[in-house]
C-alpha atoms as a PDB file:
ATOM      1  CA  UNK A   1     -29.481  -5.858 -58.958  1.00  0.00           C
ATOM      2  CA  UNK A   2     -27.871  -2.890 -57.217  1.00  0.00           C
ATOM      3  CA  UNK A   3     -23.594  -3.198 -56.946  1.00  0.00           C
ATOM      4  CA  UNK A   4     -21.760  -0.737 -55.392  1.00  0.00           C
ATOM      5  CA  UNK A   5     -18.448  -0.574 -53.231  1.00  0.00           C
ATOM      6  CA  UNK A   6     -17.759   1.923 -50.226  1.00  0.00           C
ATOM      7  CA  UNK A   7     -14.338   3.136 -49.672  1.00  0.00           C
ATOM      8  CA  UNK A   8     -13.188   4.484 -46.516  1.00  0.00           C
ATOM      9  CA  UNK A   9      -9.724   5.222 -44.718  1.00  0.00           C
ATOM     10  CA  UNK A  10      -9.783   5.031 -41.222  1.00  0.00           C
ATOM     11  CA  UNK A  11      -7.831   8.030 -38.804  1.00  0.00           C
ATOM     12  CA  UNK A  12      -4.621   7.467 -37.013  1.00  0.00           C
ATOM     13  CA  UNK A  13      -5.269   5.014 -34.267  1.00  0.00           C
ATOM     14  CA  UNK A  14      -8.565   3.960 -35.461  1.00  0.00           C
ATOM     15  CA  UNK A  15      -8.320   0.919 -38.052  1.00  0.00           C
ATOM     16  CA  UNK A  16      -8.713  -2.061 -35.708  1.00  0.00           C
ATOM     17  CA  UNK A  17     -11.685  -0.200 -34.183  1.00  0.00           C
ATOM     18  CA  UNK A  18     -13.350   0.418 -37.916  1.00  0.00           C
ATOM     19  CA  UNK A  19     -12.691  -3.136 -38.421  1.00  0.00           C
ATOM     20  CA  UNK A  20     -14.542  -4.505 -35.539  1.00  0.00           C
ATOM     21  CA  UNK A  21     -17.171  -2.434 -36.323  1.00  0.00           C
ATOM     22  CA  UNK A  22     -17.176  -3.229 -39.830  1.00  0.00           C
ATOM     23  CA  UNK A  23     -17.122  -7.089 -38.606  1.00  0.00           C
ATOM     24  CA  UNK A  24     -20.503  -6.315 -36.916  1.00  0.00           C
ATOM     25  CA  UNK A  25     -22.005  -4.758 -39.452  1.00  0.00           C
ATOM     26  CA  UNK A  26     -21.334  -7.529 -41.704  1.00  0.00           C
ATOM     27  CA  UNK A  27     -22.720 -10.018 -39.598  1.00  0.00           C
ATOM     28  CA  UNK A  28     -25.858  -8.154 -39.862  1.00  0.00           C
ATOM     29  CA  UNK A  29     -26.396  -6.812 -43.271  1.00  0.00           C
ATOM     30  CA  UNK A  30     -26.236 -10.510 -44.468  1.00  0.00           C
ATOM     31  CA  UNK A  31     -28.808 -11.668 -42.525  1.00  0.00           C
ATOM     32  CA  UNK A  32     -31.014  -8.956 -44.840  1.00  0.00           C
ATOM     33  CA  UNK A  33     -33.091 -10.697 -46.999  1.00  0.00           C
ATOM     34  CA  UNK A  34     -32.582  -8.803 -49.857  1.00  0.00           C
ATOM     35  CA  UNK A  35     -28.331  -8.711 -49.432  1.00  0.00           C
ATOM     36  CA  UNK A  36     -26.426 -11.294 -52.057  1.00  0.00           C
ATOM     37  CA  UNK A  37     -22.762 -10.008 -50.993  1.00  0.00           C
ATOM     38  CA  UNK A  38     -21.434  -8.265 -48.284  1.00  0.00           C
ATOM     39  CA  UNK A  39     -17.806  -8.116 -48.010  1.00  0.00           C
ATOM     40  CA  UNK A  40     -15.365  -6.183 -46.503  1.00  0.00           C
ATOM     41  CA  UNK A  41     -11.838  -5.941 -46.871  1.00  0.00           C
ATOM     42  CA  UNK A  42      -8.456  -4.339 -45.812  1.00  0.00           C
ATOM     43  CA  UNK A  43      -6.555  -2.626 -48.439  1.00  0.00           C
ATOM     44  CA  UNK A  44      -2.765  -4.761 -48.132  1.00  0.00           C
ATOM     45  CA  UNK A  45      -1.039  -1.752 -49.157  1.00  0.00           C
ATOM     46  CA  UNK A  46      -2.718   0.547 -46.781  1.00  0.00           C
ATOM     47  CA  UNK A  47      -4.009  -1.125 -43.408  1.00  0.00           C
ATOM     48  CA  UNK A  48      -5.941   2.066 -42.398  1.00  0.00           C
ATOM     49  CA  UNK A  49      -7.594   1.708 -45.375  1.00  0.00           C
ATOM     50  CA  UNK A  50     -10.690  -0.393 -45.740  1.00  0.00           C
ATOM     51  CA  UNK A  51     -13.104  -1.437 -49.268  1.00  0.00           C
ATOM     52  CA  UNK A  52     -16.444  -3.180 -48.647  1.00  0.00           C
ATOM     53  CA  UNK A  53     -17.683  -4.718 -51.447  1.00  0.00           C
ATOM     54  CA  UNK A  54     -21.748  -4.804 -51.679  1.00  0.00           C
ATOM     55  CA  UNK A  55     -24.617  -6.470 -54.037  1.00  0.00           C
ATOM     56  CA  UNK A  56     -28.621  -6.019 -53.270  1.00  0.00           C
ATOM     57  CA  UNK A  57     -30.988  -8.340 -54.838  1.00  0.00           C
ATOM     58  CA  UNK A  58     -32.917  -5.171 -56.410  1.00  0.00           C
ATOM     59  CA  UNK A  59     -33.495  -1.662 -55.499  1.00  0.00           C
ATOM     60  CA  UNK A  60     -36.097  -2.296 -53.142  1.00  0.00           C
ATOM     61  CA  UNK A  61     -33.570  -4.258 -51.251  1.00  0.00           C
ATOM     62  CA  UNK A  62     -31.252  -1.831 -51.528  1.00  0.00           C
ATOM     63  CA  UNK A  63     -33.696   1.085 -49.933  1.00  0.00           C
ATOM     64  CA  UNK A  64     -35.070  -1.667 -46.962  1.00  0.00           C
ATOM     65  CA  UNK A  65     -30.673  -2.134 -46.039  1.00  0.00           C
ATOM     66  CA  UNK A  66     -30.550   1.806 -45.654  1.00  0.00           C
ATOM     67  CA  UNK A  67     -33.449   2.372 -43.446  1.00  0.00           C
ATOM     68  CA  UNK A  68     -31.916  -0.608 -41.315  1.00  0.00           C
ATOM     69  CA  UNK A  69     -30.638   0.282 -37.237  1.00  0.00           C
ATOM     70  CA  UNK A  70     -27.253  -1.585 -37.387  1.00  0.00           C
ATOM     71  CA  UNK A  71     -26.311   0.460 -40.721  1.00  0.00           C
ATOM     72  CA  UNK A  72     -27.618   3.983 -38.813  1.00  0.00           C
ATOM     73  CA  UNK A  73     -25.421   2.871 -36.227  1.00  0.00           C
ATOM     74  CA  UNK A  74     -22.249   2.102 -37.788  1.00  0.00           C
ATOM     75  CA  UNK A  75     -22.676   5.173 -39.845  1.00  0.00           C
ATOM     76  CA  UNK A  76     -23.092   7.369 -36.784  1.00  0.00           C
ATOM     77  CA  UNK A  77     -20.045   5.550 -35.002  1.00  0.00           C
ATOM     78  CA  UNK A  78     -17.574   5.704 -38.117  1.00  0.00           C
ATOM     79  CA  UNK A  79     -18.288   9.682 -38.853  1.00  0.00           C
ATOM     80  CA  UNK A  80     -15.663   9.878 -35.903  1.00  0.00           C
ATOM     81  CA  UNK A  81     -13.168   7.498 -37.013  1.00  0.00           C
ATOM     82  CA  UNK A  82     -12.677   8.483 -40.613  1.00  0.00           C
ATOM     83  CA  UNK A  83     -11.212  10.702 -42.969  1.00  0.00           C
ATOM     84  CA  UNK A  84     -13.879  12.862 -44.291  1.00  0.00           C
ATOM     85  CA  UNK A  85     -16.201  11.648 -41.540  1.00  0.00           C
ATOM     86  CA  UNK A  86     -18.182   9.465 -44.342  1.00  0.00           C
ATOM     87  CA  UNK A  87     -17.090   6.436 -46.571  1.00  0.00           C
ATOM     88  CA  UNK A  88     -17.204   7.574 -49.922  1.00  0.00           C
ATOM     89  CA  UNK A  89     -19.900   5.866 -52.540  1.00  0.00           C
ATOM     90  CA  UNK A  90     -19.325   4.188 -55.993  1.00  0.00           C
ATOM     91  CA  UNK A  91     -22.455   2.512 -58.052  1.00  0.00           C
ATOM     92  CA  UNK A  92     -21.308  -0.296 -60.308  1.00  0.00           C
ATOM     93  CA  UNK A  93     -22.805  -1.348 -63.525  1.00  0.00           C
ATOM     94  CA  UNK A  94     -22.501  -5.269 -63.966  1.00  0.00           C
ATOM     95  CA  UNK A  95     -20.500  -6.038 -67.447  1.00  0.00           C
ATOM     96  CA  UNK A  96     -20.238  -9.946 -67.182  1.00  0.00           C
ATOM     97  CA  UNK A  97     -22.013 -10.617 -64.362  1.00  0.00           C
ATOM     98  CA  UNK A  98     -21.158 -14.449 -62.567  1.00  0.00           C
ATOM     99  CA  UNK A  99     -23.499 -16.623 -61.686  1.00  0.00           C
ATOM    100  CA  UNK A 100     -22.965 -18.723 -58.740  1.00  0.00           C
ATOM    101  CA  UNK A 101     -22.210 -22.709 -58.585  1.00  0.00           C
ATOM    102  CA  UNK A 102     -25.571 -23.533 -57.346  1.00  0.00           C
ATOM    103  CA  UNK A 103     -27.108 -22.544 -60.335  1.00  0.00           C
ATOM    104  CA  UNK A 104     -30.258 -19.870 -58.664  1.00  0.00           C
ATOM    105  CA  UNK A 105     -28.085 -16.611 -60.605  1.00  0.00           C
ATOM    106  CA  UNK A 106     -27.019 -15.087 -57.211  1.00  0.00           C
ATOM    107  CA  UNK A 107     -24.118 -13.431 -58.438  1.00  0.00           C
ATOM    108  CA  UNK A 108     -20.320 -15.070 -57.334  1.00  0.00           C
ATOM    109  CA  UNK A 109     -17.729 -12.777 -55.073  1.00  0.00           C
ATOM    110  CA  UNK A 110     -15.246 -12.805 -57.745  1.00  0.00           C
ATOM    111  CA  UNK A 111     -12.345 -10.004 -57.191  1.00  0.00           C
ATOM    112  CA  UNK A 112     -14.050  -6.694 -56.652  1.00  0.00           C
ATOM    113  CA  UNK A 113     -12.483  -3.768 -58.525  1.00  0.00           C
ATOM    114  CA  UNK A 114      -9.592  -1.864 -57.263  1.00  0.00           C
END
């Protein structure tokens, strides 16, 4: 499994733009085959702020989501509407990992961290 959450705070003006593109991208990156979780949040505290919240089935299916149009795309269009042009990457190690109620092991979309 590859985990990892992006972090990214969008620039004056910009946040409801960032989150339509962010709804877009979502709808897409699930549809990849090798995506378990996908999900995408705004911060409460901080509604410029945005955490998205990812899980790949394995590393292969990690590498097939990044050479993937729609996340070129979004990339390309939220370098303008960012701090730091970029959301900023952090891998996660599972501890306890869930397993979902249907029993396969997909793992559940308990509370990412903060």
């Amino acid at each position: 499994m590859k985990s990892l959450y992006a972090e990214f705070t969008a620039l004056e003006g910009a946040a409801d733009l960032v989150e339509q593109l962010l709804r877009t991208l979502a709808d897409a990156v699930r549809r990849e085959p090798g995506n378990l979780v996908f999900d995408a949040y705004r911060k409460s505290d901080d509604p410029q702020a945005f955490f998205v919240y990812e899980i790949y089935a394995d590393e292969g299916a990690f590498h097939s989501h990044l050479r993937q149009e729609h996340g070129r795309v979004f990339n390309e269009r939220l370098a303008g509407l960012v701090h730091g042009g970029r959301s900023r990457l952090t891998w996660l190690t599972p501890v306890a990992p869930a397993e979902a109620a249907d029993g396969r092991g997909r793992p559940g979309t308990a509370a990412p961290p903060a």
